[in-house]
Protein backbone atom coordinates (compact mmCIF):
# COMPACT_ATOMS: atom_id res chain seq x y z
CA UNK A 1 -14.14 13.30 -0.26
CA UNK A 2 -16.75 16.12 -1.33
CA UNK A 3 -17.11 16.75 -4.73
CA UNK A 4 -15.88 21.06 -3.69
CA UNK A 5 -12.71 19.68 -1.88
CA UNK A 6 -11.74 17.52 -5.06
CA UNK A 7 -12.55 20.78 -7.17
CA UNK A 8 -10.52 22.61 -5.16
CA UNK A 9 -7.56 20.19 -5.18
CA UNK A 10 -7.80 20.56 -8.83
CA UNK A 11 -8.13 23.99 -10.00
CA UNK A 12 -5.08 24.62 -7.08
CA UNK A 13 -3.06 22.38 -9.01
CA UNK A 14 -3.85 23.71 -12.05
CA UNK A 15 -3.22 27.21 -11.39
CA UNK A 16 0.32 25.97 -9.69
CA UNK A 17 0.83 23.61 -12.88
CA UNK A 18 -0.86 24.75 -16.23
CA UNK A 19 1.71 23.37 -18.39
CA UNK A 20 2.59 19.75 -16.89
CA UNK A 21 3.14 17.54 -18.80
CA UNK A 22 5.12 14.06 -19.65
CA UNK A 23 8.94 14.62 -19.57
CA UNK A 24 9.73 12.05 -20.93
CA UNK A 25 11.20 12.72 -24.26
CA UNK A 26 10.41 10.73 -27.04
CA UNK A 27 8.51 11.40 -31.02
CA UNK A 28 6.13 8.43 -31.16
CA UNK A 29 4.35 5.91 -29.06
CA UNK A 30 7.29 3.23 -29.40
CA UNK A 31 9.24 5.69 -28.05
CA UNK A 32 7.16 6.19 -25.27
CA UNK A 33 7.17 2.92 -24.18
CA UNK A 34 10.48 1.91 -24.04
CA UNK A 35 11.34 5.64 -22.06
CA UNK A 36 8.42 4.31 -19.67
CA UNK A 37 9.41 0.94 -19.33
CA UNK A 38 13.01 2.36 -18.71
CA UNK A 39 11.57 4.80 -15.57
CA UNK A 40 11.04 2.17 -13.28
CA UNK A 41 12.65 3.05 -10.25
CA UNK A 42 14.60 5.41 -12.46
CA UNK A 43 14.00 9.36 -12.77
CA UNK A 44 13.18 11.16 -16.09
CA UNK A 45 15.76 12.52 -16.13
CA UNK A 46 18.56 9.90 -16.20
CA UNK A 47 15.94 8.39 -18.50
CA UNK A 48 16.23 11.20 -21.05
CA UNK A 49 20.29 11.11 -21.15
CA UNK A 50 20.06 7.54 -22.03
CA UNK A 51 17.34 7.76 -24.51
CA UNK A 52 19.10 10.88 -26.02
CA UNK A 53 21.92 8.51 -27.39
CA UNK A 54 19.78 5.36 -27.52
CA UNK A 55 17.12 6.91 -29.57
CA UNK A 56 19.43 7.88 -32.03
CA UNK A 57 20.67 4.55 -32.50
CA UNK A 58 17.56 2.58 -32.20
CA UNK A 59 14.66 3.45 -34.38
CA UNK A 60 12.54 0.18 -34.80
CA UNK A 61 11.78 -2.49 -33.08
CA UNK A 62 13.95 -4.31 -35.52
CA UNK A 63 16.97 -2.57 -34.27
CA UNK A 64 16.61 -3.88 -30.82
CA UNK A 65 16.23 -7.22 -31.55
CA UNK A 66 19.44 -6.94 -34.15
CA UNK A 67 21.72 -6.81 -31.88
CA UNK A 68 22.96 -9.48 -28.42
CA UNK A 69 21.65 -8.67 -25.13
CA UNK A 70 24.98 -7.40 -23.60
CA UNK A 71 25.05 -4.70 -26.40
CA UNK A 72 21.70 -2.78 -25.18
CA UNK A 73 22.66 -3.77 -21.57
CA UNK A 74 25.80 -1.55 -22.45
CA UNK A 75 23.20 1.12 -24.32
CA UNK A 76 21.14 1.54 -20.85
CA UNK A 77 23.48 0.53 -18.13
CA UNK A 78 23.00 3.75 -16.49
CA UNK A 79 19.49 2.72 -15.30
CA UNK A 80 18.83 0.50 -12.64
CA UNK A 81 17.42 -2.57 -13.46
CA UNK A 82 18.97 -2.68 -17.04
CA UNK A 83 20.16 -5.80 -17.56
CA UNK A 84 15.82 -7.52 -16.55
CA UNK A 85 14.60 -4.19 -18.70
CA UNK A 86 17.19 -5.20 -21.89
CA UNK A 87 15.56 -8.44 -21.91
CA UNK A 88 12.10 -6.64 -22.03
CA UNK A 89 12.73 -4.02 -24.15
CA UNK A 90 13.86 -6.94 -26.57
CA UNK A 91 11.17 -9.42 -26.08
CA UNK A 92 8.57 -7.09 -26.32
CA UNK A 93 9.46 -6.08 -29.93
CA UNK A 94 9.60 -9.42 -31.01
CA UNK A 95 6.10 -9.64 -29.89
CA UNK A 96 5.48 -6.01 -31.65
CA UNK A 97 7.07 -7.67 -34.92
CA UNK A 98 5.35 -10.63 -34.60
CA UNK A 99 1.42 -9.59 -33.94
CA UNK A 100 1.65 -5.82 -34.28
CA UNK A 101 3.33 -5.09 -37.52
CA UNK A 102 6.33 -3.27 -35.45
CA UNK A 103 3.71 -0.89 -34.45
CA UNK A 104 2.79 -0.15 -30.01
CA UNK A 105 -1.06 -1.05 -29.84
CA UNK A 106 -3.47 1.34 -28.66
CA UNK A 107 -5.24 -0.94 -26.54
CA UNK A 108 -5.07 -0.87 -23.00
CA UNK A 109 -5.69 -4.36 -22.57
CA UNK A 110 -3.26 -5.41 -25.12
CA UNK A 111 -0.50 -3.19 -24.00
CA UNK A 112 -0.74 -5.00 -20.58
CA UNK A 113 0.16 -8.30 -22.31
CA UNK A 114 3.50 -6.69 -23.23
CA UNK A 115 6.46 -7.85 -20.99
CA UNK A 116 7.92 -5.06 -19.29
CA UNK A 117 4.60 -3.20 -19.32
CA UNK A 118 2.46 -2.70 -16.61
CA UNK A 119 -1.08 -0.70 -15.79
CA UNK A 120 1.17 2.69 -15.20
CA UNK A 121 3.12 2.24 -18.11
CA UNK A 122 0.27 1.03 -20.28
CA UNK A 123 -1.72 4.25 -19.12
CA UNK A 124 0.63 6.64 -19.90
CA UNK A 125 1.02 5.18 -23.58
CA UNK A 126 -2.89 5.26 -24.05
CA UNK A 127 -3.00 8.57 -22.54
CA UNK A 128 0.09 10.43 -23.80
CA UNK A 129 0.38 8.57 -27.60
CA UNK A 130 -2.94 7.70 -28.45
CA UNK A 131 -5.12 10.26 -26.48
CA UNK A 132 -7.43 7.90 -24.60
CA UNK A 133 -8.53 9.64 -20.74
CA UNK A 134 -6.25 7.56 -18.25
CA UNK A 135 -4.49 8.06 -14.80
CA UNK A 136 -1.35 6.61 -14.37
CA UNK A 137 -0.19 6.19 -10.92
CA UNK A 138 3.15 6.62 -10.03
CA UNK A 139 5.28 7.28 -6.97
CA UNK A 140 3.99 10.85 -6.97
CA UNK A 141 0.68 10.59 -7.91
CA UNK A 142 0.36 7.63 -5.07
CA UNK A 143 1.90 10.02 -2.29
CA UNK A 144 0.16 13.34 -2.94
CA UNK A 145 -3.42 11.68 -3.45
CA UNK A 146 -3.52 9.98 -0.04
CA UNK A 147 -0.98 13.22 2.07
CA UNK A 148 -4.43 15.01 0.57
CA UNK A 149 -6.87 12.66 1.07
CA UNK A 150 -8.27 11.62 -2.08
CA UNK A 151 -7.47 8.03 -1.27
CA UNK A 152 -6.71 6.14 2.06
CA UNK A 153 -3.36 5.44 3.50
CA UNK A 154 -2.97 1.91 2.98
CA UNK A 155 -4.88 1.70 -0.16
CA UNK A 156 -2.83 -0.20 -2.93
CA UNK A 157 -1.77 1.19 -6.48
CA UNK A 158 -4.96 0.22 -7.76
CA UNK A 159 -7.01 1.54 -5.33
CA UNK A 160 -5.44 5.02 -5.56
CA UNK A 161 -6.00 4.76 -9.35
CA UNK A 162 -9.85 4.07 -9.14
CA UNK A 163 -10.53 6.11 -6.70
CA UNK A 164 -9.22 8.75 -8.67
CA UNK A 165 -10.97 7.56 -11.91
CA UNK A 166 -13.93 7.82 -10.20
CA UNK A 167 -13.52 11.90 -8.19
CA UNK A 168 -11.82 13.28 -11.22
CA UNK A 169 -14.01 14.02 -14.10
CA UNK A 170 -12.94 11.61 -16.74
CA UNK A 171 -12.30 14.77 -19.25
CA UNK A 172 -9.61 15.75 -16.88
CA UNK A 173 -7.78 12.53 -16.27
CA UNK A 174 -4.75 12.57 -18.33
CA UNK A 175 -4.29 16.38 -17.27
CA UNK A 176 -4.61 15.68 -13.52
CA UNK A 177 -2.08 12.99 -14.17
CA UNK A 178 0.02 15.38 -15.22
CA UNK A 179 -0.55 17.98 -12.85
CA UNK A 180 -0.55 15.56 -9.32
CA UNK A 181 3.01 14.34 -11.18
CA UNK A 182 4.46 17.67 -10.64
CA UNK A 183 2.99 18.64 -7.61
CA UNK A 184 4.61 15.66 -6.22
CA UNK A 185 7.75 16.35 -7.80
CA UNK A 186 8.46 19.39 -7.64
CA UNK A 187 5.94 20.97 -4.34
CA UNK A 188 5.12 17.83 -2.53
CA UNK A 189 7.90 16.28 -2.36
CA UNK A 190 8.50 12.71 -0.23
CA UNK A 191 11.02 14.27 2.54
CA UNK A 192 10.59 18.31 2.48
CA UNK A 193 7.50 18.98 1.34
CA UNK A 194 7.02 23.21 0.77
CA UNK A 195 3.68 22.58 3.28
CA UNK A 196 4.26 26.40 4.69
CA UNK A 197 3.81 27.74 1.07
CA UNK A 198 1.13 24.79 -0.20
CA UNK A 199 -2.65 26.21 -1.27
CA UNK A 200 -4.16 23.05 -0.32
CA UNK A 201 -2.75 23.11 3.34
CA UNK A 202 -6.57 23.29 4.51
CA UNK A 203 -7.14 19.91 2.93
CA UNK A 204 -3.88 18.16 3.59
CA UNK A 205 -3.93 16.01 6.69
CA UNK A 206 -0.66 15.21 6.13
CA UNK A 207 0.51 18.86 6.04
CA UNK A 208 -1.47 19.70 8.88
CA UNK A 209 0.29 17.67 11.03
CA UNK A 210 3.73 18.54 9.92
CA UNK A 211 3.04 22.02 10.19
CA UNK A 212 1.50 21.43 14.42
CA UNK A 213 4.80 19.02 14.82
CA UNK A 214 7.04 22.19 12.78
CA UNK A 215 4.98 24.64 15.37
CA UNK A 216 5.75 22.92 19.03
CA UNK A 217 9.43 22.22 17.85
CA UNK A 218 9.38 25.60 17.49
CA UNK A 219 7.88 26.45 20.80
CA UNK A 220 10.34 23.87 22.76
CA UNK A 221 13.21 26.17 20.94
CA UNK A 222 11.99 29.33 23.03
């Protein structure tokens, strides 16, 4: 894509989404990463009502590992997945006890190592607690950037992600992030996108043809 359609793409975004951000609620990067880890397949949302509680009661590492594995099953058992992400949660602050002091690294490529944590997770940490440029790719980010064409249909995770690494000016990463997040979410959304009301309609293939297919089943209707 042209370096004036990515532009575009962009500043549209940003004028429709100044203010996104994470919401996921937490005060510190361990926080962070056990609220990411918990989002798999699960929305912020529900993730926020558990963490509200499960914050509360767990402030270290420490605490985690205190207690048996059916106890924070109990803690989390309203996300999916809980019972495989209790026995991350729990290994992984051993291994932050063990080799990090009790404290989340700021390095990508250790963050990785952690179980539970993958390249989205790991990116949002680097990018959200510690600052560092990074796009994570989600469900969102992965629909919107290929319904707009900023990466190719079948490309994987990882080829959505470095193709936008390398259109997006790295200064704007963790923003666009952010922004493509809630255009996803809340504007391009996986079954009813708003494509009639969407500024980027000019550059969306995939809007273009739901908007021809809305037009002739309107015409068939006459």
């Amino acid at each position: 894509m042209k370096a004036e359609a990515v532009r575009h793409i962009l500043d549209s975004i940003a004028v429709m989404f100044p203010d996104a951000h994470c919401e996921l609620n937490h005060s510190n990067p361990f926080e962070l990463t056990i609220a990411v880890l918990l989002s798999a397949q699960c929305t912020d949302a529900t993730v926020n009502k558990v963490t509200a509680d499960l914050f509360q009661k767990y402030k270290t590492p420490e605490d985690y590992v205190s207690v048996p594995p059916e106890e924070l099953e109990q803690d989390i058992r309203r996300i999916g997945l809980f019972r495989s992400k209790a026995k991350h949660i729990q290994s992984l602050c051993k291994i932050l006890i063990e080799q990090y002091n009790s404290k989340v690294p700021s390095d990508y490529n250790e963050l990785v190592q952690l179980p539970g944590v993958g390249r989205k997770t790991a990116n949002v940490v680097i990018s959200n607690a510690f600052g560092v440029p990074a796009i994570a790719v989600d469900t969102h980010v992965e629909r919107v950037s290929k319904r707009l064409g900023l990466a190719g249909w079948n490309d994987s995770v990882l080829e959505v992600e470095k193709k936008l690494m390398k259109q997006v000016p790295k200064e704007e990463w963790t923003v666009t992030h952010h922004r493509l997040i809630f255009f996803g979410r809340y504007h391009c959304k996986a079954q009813n996108p708003a494509c009639a009301d969407c500024p980027l309609l000019d550059v969306c293939r995939e809007g273009k043809k739901r908007m021809k297919k809305s037009q002739l089943s309107k015409d068939r209707d006459k």
